[in-house]
Every structure is written in C-alpha cells, then in structure tokens.
PDB file of N, CA and C in Angstrom:
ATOM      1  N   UNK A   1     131.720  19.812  77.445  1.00  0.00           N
ATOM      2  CA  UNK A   1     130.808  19.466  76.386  1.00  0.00           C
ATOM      3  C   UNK A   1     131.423  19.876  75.057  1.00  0.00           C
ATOM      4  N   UNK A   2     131.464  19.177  74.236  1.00  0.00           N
ATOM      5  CA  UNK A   2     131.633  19.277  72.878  1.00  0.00           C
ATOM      6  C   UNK A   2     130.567  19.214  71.632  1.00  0.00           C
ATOM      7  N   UNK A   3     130.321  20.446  71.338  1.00  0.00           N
ATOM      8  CA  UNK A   3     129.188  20.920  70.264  1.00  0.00           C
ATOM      9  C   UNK A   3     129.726  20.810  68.858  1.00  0.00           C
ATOM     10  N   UNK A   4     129.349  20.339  68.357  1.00  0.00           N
ATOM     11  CA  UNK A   4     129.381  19.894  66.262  1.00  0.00           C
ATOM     12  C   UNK A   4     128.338  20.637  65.827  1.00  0.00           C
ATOM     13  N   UNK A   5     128.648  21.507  64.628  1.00  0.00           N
ATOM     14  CA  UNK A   5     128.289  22.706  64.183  1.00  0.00           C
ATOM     15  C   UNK A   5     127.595  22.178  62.349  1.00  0.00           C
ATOM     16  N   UNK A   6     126.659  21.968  62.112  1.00  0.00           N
ATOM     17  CA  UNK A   6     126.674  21.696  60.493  1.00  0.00           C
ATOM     18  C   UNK A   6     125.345  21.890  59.893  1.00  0.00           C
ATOM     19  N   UNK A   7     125.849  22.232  58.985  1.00  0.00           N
ATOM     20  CA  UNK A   7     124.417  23.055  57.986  1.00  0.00           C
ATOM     21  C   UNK A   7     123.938  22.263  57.128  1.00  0.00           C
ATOM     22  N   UNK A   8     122.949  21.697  56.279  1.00  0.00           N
ATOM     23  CA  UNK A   8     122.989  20.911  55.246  1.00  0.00           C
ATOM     24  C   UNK A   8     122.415  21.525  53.739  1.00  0.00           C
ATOM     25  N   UNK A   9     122.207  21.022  53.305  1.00  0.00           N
ATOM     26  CA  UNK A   9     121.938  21.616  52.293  1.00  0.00           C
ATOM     27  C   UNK A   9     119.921  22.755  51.738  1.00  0.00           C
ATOM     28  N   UNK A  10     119.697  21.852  52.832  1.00  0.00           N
ATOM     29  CA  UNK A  10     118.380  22.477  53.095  1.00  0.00           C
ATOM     30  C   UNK A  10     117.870  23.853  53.872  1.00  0.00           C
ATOM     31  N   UNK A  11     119.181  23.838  54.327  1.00  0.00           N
ATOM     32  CA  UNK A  11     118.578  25.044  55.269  1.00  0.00           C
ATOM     33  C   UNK A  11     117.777  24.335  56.827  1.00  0.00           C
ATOM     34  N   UNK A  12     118.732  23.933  57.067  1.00  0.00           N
ATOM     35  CA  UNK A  12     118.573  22.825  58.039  1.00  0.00           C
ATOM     36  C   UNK A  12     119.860  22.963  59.068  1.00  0.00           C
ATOM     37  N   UNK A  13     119.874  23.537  60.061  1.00  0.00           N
ATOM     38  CA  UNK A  13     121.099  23.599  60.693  1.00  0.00           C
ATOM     39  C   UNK A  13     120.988  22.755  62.029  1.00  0.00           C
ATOM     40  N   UNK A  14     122.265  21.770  62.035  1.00  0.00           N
ATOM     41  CA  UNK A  14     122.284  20.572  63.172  1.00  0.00           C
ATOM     42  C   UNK A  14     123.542  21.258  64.469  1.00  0.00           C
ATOM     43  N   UNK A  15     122.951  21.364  66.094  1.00  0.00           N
ATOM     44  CA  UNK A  15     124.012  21.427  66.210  1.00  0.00           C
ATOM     45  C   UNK A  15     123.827  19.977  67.505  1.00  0.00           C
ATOM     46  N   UNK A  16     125.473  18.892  67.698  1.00  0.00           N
ATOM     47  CA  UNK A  16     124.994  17.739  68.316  1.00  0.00           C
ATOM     48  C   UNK A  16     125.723  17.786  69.300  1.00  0.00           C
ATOM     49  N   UNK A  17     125.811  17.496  70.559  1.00  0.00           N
ATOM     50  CA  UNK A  17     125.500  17.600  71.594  1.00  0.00           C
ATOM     51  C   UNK A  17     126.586  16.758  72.704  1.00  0.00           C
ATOM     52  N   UNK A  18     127.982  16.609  72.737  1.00  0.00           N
ATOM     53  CA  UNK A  18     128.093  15.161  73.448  1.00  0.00           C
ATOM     54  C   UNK A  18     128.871  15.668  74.788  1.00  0.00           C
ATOM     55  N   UNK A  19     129.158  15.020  75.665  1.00  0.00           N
ATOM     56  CA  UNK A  19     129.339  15.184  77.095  1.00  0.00           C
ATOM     57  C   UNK A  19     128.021  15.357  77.534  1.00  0.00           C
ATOM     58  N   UNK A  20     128.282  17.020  78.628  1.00  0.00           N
ATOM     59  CA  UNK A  20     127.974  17.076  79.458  1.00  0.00           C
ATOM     60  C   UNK A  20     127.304  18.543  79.162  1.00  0.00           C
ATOM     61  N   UNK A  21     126.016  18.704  79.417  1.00  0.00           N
ATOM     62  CA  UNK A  21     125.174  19.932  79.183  1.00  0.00           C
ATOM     63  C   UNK A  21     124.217  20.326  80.566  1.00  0.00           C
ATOM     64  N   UNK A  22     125.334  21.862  81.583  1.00  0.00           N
ATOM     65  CA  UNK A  22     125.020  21.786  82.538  1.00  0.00           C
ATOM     66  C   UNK A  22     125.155  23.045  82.976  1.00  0.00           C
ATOM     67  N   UNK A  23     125.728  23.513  84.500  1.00  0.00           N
ATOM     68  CA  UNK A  23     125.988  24.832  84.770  1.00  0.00           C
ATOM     69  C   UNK A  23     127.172  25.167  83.602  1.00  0.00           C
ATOM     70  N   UNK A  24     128.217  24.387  84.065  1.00  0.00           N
ATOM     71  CA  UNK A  24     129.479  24.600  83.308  1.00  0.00           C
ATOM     72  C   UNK A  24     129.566  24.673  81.922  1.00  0.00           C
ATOM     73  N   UNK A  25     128.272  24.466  80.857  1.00  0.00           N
ATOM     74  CA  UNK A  25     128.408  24.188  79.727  1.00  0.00           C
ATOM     75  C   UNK A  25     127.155  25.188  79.152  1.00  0.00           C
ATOM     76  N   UNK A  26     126.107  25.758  79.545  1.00  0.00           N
ATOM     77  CA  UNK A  26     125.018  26.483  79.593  1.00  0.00           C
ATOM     78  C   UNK A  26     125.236  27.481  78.721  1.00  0.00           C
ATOM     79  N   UNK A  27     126.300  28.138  78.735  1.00  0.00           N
ATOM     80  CA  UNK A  27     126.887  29.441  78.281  1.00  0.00           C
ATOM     81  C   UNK A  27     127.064  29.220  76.683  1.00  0.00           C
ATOM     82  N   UNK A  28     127.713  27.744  77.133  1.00  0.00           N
ATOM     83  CA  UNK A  28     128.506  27.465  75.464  1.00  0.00           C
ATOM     84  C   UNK A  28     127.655  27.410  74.444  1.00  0.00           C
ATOM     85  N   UNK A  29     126.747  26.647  75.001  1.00  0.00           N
ATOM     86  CA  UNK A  29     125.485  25.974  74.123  1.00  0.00           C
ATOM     87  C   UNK A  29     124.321  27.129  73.548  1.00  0.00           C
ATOM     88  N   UNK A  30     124.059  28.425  74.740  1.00  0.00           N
ATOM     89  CA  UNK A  30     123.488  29.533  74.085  1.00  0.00           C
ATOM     90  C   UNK A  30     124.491  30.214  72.675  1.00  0.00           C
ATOM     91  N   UNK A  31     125.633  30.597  73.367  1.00  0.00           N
ATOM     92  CA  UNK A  31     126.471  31.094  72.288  1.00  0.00           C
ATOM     93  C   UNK A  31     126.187  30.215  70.795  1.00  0.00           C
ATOM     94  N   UNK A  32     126.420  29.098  70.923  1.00  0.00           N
ATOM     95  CA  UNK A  32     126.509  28.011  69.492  1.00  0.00           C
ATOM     96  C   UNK A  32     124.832  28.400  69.061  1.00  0.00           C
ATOM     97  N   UNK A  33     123.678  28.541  69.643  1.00  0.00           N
ATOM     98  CA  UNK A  33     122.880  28.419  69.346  1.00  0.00           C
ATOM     99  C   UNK A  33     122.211  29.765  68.650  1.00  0.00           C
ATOM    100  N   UNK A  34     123.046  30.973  69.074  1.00  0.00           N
ATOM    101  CA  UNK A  34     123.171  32.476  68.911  1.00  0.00           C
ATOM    102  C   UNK A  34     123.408  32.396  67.395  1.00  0.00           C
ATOM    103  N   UNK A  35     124.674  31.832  66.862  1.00  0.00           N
ATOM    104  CA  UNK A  35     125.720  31.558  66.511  1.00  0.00           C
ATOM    105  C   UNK A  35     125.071  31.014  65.089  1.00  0.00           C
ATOM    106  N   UNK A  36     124.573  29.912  65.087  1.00  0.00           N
ATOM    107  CA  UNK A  36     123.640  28.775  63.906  1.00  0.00           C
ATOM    108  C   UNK A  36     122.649  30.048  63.061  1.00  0.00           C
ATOM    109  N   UNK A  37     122.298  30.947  64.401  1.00  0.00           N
ATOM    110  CA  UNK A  37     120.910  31.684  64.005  1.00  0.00           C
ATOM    111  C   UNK A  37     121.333  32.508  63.203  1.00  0.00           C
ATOM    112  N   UNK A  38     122.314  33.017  63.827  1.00  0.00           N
ATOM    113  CA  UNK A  38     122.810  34.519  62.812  1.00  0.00           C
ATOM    114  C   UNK A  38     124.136  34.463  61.753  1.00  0.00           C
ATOM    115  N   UNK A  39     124.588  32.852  61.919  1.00  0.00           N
ATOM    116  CA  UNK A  39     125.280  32.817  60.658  1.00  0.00           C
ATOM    117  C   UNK A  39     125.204  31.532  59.368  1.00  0.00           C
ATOM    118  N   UNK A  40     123.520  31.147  60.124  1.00  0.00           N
ATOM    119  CA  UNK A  40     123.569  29.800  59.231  1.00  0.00           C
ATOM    120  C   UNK A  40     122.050  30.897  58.114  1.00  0.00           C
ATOM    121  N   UNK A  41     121.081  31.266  59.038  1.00  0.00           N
ATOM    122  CA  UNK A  41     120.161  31.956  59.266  1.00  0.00           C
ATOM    123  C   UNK A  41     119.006  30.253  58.430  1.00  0.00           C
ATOM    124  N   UNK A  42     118.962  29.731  58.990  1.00  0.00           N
ATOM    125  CA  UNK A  42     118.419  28.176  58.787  1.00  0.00           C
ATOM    126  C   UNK A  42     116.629  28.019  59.537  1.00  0.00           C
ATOM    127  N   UNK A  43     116.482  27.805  58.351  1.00  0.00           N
ATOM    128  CA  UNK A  43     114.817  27.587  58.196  1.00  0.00           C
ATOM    129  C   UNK A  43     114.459  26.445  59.934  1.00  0.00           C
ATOM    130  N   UNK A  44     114.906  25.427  59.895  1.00  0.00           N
ATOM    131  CA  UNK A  44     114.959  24.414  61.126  1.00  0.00           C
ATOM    132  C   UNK A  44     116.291  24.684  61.686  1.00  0.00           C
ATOM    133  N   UNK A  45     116.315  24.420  63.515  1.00  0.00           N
ATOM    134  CA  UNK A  45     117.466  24.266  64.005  1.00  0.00           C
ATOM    135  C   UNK A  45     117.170  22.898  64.665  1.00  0.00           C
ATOM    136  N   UNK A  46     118.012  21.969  64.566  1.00  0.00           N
ATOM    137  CA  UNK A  46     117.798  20.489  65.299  1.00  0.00           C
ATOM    138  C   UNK A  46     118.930  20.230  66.546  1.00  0.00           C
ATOM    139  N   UNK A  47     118.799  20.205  67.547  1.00  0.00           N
ATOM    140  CA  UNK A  47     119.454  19.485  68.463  1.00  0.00           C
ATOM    141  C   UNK A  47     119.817  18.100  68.725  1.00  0.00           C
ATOM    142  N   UNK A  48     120.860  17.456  68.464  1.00  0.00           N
ATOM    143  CA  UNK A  48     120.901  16.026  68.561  1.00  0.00           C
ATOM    144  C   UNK A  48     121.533  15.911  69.914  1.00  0.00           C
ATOM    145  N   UNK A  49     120.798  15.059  70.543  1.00  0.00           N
ATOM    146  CA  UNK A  49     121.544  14.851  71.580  1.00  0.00           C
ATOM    147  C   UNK A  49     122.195  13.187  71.839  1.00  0.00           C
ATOM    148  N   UNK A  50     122.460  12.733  70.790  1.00  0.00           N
ATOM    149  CA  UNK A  50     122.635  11.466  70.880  1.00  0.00           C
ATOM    150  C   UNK A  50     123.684  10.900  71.803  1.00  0.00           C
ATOM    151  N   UNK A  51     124.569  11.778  71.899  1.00  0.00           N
ATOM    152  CA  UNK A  51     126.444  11.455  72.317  1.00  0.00           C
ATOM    153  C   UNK A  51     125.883  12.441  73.586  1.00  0.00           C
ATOM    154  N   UNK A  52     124.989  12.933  74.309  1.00  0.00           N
ATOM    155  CA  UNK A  52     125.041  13.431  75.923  1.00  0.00           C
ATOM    156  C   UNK A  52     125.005  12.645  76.351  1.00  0.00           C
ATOM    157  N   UNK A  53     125.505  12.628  77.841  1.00  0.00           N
ATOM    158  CA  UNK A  53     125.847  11.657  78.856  1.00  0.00           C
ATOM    159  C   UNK A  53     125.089  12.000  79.739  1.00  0.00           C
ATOM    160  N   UNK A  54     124.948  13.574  80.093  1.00  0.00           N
ATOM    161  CA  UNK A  54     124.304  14.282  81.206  1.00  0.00           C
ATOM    162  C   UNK A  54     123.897  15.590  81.020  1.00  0.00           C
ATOM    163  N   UNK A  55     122.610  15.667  81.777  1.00  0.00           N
ATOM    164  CA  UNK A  55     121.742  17.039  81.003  1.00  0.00           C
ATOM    165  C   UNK A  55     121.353  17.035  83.167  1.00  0.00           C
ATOM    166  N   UNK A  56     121.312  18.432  83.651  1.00  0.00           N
ATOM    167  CA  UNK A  56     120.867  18.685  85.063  1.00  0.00           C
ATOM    168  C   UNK A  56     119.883  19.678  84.561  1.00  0.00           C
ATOM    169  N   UNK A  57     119.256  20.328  85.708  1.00  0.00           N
ATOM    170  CA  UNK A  57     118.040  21.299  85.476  1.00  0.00           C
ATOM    171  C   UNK A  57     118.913  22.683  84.787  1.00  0.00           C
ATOM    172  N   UNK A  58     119.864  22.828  84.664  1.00  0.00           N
ATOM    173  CA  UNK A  58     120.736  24.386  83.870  1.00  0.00           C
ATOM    174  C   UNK A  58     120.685  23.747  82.685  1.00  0.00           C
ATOM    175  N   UNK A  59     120.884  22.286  82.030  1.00  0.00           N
ATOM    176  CA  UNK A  59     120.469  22.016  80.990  1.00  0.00           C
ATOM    177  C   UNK A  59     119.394  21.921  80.320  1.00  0.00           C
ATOM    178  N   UNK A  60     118.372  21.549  81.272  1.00  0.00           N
ATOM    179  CA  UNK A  60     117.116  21.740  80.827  1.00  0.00           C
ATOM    180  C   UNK A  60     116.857  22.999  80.708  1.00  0.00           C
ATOM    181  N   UNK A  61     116.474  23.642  81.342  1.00  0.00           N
ATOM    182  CA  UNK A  61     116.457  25.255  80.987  1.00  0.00           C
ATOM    183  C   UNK A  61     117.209  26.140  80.088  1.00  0.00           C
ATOM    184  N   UNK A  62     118.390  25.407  79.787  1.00  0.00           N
ATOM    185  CA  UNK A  62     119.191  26.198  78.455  1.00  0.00           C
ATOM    186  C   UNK A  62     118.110  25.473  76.874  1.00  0.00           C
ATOM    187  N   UNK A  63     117.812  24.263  76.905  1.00  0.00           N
ATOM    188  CA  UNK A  63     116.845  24.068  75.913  1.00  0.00           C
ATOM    189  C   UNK A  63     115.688  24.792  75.725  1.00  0.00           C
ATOM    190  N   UNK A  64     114.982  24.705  76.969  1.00  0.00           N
ATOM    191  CA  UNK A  64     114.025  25.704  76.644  1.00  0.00           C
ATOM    192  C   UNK A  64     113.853  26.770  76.513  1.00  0.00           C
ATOM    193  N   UNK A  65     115.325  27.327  77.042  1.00  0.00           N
ATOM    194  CA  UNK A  65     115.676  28.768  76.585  1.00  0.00           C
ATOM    195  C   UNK A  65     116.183  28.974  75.048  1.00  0.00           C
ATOM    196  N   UNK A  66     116.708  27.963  74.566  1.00  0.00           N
ATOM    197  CA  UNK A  66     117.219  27.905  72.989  1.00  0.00           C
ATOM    198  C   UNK A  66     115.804  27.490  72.202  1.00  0.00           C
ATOM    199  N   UNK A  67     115.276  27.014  72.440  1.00  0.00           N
ATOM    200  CA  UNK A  67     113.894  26.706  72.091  1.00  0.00           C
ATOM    201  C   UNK A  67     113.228  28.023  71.370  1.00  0.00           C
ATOM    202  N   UNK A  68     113.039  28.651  72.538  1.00  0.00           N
ATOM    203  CA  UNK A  68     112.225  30.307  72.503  1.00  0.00           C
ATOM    204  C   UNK A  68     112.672  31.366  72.022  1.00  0.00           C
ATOM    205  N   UNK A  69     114.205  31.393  72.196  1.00  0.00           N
ATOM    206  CA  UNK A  69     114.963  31.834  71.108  1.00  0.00           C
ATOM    207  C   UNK A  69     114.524  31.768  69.722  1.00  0.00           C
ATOM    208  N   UNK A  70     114.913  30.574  69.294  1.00  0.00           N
ATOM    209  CA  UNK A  70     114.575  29.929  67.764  1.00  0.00           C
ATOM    210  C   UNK A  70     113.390  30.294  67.195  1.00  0.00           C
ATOM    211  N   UNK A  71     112.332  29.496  67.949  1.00  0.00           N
ATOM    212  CA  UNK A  71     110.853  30.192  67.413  1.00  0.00           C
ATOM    213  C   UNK A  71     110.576  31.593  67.293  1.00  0.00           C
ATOM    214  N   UNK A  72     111.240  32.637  68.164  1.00  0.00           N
ATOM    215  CA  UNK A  72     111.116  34.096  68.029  1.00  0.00           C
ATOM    216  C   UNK A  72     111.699  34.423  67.199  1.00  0.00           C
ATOM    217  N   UNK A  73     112.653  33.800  66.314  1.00  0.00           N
ATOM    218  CA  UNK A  73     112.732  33.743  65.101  1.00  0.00           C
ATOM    219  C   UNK A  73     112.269  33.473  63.905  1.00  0.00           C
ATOM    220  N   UNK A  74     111.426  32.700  64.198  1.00  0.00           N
ATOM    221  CA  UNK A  74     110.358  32.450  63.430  1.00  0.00           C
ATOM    222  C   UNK A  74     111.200  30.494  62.830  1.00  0.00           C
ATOM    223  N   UNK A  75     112.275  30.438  63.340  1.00  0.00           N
ATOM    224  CA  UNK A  75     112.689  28.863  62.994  1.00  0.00           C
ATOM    225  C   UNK A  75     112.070  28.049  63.612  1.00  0.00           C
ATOM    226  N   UNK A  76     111.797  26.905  62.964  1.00  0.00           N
ATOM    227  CA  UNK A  76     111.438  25.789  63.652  1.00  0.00           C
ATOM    228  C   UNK A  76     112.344  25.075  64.202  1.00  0.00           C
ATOM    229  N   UNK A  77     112.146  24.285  65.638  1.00  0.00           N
ATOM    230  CA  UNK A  77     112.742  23.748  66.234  1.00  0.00           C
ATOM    231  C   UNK A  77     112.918  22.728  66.606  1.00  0.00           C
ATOM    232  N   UNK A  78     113.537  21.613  66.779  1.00  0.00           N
ATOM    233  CA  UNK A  78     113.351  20.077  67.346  1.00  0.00           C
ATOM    234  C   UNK A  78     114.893  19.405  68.086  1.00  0.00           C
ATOM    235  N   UNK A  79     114.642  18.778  69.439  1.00  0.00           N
ATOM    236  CA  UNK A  79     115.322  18.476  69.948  1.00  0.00           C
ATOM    237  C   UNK A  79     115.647  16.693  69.666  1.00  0.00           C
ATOM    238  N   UNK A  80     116.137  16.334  68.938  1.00  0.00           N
ATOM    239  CA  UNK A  80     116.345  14.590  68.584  1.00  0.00           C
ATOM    240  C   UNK A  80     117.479  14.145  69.458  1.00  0.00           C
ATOM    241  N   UNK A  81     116.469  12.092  69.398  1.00  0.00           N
ATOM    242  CA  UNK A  81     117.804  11.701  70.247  1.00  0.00           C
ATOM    243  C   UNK A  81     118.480  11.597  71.639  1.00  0.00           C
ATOM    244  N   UNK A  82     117.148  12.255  72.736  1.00  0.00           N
ATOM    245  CA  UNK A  82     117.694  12.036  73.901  1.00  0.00           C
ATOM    246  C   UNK A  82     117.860  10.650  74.311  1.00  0.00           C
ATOM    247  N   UNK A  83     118.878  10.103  75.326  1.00  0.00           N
ATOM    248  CA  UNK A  83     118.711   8.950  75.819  1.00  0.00           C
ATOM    249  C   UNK A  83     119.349   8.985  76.881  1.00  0.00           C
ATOM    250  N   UNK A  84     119.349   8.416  77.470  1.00  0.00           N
ATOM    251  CA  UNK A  84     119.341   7.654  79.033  1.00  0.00           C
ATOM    252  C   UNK A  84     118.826   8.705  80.361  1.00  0.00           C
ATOM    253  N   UNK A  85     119.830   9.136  80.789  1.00  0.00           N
ATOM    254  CA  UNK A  85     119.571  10.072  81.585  1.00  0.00           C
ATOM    255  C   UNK A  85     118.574  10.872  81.549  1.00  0.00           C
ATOM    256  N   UNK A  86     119.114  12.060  80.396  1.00  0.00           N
ATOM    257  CA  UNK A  86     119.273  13.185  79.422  1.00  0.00           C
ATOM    258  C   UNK A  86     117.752  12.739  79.320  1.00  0.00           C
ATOM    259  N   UNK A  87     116.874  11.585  78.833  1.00  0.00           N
ATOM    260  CA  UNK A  87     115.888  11.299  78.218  1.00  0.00           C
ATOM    261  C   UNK A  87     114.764  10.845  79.877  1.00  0.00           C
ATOM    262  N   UNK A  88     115.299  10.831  80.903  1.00  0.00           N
ATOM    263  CA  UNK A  88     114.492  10.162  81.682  1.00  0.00           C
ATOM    264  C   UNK A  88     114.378  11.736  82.337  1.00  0.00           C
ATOM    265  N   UNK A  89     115.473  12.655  82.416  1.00  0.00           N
ATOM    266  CA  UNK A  89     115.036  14.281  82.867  1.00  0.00           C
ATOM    267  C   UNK A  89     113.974  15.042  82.387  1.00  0.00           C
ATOM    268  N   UNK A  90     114.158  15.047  81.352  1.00  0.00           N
ATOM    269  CA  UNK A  90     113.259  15.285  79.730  1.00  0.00           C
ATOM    270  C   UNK A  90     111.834  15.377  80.384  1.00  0.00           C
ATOM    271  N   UNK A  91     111.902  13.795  80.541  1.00  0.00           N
ATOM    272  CA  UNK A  91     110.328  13.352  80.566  1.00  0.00           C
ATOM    273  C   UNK A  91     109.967  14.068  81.877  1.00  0.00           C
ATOM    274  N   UNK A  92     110.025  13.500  83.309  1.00  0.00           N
ATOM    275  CA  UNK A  92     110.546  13.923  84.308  1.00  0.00           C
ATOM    276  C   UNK A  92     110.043  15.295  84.454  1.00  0.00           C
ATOM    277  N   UNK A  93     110.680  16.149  83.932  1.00  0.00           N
ATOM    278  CA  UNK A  93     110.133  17.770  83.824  1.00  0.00           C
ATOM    279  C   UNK A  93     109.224  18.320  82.765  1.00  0.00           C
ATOM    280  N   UNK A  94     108.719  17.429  82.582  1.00  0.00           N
ATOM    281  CA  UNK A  94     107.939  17.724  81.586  1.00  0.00           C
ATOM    282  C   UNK A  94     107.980  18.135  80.145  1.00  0.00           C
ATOM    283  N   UNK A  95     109.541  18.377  79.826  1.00  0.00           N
ATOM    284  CA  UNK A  95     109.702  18.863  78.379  1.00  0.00           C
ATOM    285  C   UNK A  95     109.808  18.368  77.620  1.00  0.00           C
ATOM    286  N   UNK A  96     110.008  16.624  77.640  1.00  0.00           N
ATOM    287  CA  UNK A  96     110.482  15.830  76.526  1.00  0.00           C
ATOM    288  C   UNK A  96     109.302  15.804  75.127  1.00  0.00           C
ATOM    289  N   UNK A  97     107.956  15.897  75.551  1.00  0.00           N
ATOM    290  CA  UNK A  97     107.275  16.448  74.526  1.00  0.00           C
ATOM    291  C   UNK A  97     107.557  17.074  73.609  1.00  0.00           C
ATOM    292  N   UNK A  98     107.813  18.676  74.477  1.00  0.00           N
ATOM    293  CA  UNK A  98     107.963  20.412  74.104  1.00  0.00           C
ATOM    294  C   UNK A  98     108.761  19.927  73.091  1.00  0.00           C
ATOM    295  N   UNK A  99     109.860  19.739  73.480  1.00  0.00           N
ATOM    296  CA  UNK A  99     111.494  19.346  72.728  1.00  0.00           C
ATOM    297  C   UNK A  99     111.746  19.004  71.649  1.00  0.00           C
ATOM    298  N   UNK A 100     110.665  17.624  71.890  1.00  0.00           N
ATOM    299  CA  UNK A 100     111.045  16.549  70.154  1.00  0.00           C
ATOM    300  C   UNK A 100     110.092  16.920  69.771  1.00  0.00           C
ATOM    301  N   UNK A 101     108.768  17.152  69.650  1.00  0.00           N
ATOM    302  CA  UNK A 101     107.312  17.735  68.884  1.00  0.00           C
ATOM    303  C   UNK A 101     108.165  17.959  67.581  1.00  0.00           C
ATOM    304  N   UNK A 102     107.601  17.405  66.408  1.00  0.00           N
ATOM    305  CA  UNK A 102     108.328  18.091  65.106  1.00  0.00           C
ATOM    306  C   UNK A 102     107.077  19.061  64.336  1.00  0.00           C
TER     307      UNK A 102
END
C-alpha cells in the first residue's frame, strides 16, 4: 500500500490510500495516521480511498481504529471515496455510514 501524506491550507490533513489496506499494511496506515496527528496537528483528518483496490476485515478495523483515535482527539473525521470492493465491505459491515458521516 502506498499512503500520500498532505496538509492544506486549512488545517485539513488528507492522507490517500492506494493498493492494498490489510494484515500486511495495518501497521503502516496506524503509524501515517499517528503521524498527520502529531505533526500536522489538523482540525479534520480525511481518508481518501479512491486509488484502494482492497480493504479485508484488518482493514476495516484499522479505520475504525483510526477513526477513534482522531475523535479522541478531538479531530474530526471522514473517510471519502470508497469504491468497489473497499465500498461493498464498508457497507457489508456496517461501517460505511460510521466512515463517510461528515
């Protein structure tokens, strides 16, 4: 998986999402998400997932674990952009709501 890192001018920190978000990638994606919090320190964190291919249940659960993170920060959170798969898991387990809710 390959994570893109970018801040904007708002205080808005994007991080986007492409491959594969899974056992093998779980780790990476907390770290980056650690990472936004404590060196962007950004009012919203947005997840794009436009460019994933594949999200399994270690992916799902790393969102909702980055999720709960964020808000215990007091950031707001939003997951944009799922599709295919990634977007039929989502629903599926119930989080695709949780996720994108803005």
């Amino acid at each position: 998986m390959k994570i893109t890192h970018c801040l904007d001018g708002q205080g808005v920190s994007r991080l986007a999402l492409s491959g594969e978000l899974d056992m093998a990638s779980a780790d990476a994606f907390h770290e980056q998400v650690q990472h936004a919090l404590a060196s962007d320190r950004p009012n919203q964190l947005i997840i794009d997932l436009a460019a994933l291919t594949f999200c399994d249940s270690t992916g799902i659960r790393a969102l909702v674990d980055a999720r709960a993170a964020v808000l215990a920060c007091q950031v707001a959170f939003r997951v944009v952009n799922p599709r295919g798969v990634t977007r039929r898991v989502m629903r599926v387990t119930g989080v695709l709501d949780v996720l994108t809710a803005v």
